[in-house]
C-alpha atoms as a PDB file:
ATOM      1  CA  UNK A   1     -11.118 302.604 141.529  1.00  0.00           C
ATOM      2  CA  UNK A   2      -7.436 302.238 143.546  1.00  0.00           C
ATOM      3  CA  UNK A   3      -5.078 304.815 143.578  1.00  0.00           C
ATOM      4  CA  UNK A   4      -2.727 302.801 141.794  1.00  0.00           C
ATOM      5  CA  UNK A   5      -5.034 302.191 138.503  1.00  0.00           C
ATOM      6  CA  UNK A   6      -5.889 305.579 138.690  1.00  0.00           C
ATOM      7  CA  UNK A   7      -1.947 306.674 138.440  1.00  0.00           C
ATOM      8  CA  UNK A   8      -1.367 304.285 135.776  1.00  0.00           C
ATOM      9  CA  UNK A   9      -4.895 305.109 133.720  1.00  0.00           C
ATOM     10  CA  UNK A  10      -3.252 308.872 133.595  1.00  0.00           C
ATOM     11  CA  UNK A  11       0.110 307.459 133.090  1.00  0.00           C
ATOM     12  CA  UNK A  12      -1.056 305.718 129.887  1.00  0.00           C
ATOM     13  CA  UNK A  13      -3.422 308.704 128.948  1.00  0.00           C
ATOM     14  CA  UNK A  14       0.055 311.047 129.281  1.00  0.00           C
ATOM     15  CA  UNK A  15       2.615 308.751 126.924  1.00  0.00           C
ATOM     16  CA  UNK A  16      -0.374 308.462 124.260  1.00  0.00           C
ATOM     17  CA  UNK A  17      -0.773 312.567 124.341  1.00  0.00           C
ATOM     18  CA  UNK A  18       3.023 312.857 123.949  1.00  0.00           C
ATOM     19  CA  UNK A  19       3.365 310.592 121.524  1.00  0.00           C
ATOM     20  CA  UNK A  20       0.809 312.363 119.282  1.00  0.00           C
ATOM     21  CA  UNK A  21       2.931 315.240 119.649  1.00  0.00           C
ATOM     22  CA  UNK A  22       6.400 313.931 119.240  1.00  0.00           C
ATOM     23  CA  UNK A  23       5.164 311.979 116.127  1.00  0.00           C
ATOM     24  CA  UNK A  24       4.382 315.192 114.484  1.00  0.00           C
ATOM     25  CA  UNK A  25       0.815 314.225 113.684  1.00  0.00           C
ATOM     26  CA  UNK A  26      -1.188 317.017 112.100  1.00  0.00           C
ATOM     27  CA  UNK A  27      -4.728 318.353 112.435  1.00  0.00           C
ATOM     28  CA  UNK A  28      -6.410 318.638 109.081  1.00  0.00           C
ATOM     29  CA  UNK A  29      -8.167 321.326 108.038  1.00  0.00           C
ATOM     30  CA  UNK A  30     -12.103 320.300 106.864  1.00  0.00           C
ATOM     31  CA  UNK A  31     -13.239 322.416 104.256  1.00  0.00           C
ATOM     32  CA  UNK A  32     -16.821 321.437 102.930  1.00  0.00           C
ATOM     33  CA  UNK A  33     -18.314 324.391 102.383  1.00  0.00           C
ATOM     34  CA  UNK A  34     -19.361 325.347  98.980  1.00  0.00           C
ATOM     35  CA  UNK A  35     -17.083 328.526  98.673  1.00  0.00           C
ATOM     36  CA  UNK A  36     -13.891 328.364  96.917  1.00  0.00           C
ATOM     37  CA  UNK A  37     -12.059 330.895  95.365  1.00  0.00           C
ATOM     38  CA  UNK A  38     -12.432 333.128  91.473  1.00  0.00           C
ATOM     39  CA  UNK A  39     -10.202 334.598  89.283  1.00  0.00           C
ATOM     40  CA  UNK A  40     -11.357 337.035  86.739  1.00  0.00           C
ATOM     41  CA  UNK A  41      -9.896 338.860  84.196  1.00  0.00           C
ATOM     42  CA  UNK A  42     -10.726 340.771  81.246  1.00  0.00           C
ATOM     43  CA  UNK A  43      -8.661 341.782  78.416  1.00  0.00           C
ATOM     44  CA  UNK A  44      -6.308 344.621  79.052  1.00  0.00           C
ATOM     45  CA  UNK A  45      -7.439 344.925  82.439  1.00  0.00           C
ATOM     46  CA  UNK A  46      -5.972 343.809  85.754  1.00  0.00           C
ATOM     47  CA  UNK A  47      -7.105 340.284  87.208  1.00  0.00           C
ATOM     48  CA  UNK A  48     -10.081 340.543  90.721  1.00  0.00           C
ATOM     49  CA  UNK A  49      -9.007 337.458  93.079  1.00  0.00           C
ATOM     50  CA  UNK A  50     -11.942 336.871  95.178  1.00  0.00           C
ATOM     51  CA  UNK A  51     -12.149 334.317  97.996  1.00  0.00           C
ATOM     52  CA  UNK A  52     -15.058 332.810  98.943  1.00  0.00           C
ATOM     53  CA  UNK A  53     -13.695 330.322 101.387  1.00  0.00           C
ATOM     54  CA  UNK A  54     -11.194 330.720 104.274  1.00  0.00           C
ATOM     55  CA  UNK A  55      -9.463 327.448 103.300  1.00  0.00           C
ATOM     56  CA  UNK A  56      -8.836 328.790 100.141  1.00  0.00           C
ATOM     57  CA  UNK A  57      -7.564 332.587 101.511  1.00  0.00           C
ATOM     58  CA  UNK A  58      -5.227 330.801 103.990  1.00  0.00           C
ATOM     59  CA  UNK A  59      -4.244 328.389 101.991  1.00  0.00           C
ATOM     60  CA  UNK A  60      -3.548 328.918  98.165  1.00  0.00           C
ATOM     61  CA  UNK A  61      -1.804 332.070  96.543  1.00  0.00           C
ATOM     62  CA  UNK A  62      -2.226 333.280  93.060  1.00  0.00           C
ATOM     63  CA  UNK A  63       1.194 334.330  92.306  1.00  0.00           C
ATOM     64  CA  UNK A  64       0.374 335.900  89.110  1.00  0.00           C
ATOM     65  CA  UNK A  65      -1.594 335.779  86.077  1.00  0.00           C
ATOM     66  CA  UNK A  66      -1.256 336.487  82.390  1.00  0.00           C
ATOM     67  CA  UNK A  67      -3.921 336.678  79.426  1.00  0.00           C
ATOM     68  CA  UNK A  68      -3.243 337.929  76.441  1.00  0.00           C
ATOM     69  CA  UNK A  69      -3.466 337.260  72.518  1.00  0.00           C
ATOM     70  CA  UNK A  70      -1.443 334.274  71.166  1.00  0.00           C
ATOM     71  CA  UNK A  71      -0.100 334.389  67.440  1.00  0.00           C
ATOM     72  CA  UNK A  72      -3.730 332.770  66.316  1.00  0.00           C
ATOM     73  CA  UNK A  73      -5.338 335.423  67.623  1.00  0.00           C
ATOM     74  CA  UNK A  74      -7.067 333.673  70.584  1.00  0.00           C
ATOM     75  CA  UNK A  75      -7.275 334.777  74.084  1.00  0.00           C
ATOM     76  CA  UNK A  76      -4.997 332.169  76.392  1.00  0.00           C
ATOM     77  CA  UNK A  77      -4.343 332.701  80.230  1.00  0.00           C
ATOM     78  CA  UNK A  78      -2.301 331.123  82.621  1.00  0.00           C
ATOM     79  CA  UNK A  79      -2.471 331.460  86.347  1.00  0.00           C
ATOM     80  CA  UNK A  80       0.312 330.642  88.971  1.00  0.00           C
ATOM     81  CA  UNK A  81      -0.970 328.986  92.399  1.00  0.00           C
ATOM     82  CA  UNK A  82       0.883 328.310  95.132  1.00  0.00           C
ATOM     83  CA  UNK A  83       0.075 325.782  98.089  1.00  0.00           C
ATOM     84  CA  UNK A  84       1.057 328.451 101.540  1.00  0.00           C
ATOM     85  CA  UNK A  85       1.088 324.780 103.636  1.00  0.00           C
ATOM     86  CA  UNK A  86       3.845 322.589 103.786  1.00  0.00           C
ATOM     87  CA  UNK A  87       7.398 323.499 101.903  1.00  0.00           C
ATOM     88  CA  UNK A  88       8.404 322.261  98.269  1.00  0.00           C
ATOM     89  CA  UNK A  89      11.824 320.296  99.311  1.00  0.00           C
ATOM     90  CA  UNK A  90       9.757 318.248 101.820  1.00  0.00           C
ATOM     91  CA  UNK A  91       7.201 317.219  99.965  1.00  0.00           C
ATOM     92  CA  UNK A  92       4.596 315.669 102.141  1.00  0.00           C
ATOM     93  CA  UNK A  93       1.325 313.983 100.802  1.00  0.00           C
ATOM     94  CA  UNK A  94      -0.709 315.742 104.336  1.00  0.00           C
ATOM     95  CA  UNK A  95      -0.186 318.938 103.163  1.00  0.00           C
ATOM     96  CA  UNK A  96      -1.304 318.645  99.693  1.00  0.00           C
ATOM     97  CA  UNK A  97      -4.365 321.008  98.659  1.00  0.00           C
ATOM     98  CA  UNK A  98      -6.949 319.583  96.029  1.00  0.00           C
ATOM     99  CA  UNK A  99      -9.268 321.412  94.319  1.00  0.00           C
ATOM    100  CA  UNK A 100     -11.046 320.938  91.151  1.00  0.00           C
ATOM    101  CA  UNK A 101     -10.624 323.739  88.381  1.00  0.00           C
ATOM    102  CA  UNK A 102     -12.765 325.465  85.605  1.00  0.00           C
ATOM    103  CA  UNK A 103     -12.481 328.025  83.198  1.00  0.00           C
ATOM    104  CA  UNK A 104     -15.362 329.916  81.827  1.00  0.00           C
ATOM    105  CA  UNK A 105     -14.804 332.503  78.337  1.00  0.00           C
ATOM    106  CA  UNK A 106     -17.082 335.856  77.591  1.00  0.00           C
ATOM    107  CA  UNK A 107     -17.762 337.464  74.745  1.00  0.00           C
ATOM    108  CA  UNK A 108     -17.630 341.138  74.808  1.00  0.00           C
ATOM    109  CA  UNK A 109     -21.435 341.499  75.562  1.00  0.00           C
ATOM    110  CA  UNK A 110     -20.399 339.720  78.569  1.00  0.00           C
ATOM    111  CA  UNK A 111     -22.445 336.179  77.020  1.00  0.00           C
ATOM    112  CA  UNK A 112     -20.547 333.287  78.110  1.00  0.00           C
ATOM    113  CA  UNK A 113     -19.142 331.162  75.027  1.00  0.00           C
ATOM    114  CA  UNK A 114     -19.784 327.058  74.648  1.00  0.00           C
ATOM    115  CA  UNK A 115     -21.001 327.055  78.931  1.00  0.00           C
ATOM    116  CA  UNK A 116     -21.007 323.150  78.372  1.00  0.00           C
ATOM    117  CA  UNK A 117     -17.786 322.827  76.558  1.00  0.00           C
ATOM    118  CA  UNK A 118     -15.449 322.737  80.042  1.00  0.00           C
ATOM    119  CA  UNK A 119     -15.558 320.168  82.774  1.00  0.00           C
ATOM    120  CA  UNK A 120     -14.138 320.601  86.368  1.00  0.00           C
ATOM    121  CA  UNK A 121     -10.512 319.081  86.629  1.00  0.00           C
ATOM    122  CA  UNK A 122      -8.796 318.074  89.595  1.00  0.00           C
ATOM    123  CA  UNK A 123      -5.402 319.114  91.503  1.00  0.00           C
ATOM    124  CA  UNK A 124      -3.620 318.305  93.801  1.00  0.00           C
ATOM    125  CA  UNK A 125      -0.890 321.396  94.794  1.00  0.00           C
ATOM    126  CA  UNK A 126       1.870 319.671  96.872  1.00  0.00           C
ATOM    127  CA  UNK A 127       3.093 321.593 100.551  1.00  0.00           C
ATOM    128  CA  UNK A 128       4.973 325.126  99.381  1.00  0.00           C
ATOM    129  CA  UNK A 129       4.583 323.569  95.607  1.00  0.00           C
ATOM    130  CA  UNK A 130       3.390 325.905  92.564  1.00  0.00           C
ATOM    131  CA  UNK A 131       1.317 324.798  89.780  1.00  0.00           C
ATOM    132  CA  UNK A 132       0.177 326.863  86.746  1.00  0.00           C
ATOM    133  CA  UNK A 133      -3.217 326.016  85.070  1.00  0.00           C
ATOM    134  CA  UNK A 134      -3.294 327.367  81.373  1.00  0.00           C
ATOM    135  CA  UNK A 135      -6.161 327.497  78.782  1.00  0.00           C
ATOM    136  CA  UNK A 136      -6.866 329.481  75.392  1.00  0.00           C
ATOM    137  CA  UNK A 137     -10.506 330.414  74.515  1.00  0.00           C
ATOM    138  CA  UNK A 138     -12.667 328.441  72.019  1.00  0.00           C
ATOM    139  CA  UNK A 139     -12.813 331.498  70.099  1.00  0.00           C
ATOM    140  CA  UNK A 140     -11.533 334.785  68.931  1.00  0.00           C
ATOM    141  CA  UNK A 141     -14.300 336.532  69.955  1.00  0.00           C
ATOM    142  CA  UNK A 142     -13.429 335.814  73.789  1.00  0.00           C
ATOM    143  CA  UNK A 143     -12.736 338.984  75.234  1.00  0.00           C
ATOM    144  CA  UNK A 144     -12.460 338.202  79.672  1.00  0.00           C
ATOM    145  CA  UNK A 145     -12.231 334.780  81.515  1.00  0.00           C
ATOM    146  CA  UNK A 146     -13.255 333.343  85.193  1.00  0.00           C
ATOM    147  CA  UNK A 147     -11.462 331.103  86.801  1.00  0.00           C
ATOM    148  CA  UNK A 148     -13.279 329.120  89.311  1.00  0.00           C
ATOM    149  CA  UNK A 149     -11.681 326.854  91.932  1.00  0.00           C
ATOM    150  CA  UNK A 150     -13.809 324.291  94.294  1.00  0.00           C
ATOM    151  CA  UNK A 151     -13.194 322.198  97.071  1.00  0.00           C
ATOM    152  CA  UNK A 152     -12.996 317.917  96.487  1.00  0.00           C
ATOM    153  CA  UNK A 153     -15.964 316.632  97.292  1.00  0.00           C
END
């Protein structure tokens, strides 16, 4: 190979590597494992966050959580999550997390009521964006909840 096509085959190599970087372009983050992240809570007691996933620990905050009673008399919860990647006033469809979402409802015997009842729904969080998932239990005798989040697949 000559000198010169040498220069210019570096040359070329150079501008492409810059422009990556000038452009901004991003490095996604894989996540395919099968860990994700739960949130548990029982009635009067304070909610256990536990990450099973890295993706999830680095990148999605549980700001806060709340179950209590409602006026029927059924347990309802609502949990806070914020997306850590990206900020909310530049929204930008690259830094969007999705996950898919279930809740599961105990009795006080710890049995878990209707298993079947409750499907896994998706979300997408935008960059630096909150979103709060609610739910009430099926029934009064719910006592504690999990909240289990999963990767897209």
């Amino acid at each position: 190979m000559k000198t010169c096509e040498v220069k210019n085959l570096l040359f070329v190599t150079a501008a492409c590597m810059a422009a990556f970087v000038v452009c901004g372009c991003r490095v996604t983050r894989v996540c395919n494992s099968d860990g994700g992240m739960e949130i548990s809570q029982a009635e009067g007691a304070s909610p256990r966050i536990r990450s099973l996933d890295i993706c999830f620990k680095d990148g999605l905050s549980v700001e806060s959580t709340q179950l209590n009673r409602n006026s029927l008399g059924f347990l309802a919860v609502s949990v806070s999550l914020r997306n850590l990647h990206g900020d909310p006033e530049d929204y930008n469809r690259e830094d969007a997390f999705s996950f898919e979402h279930k809740f599961s409802w105990f009795d006080n015997s710890g049995m878990e009521i209707m298993p079947d009842s409750y499907t896994w729904i998706r979300k997408d969080i935008g960059g630096g964006a909150m979103e709060k998932l609610s739910m009430t239990a099926p029934t009064k005798e719910a006592t504690s909840m999990i909240l289990r989040l999963r990767h897209v697949r």
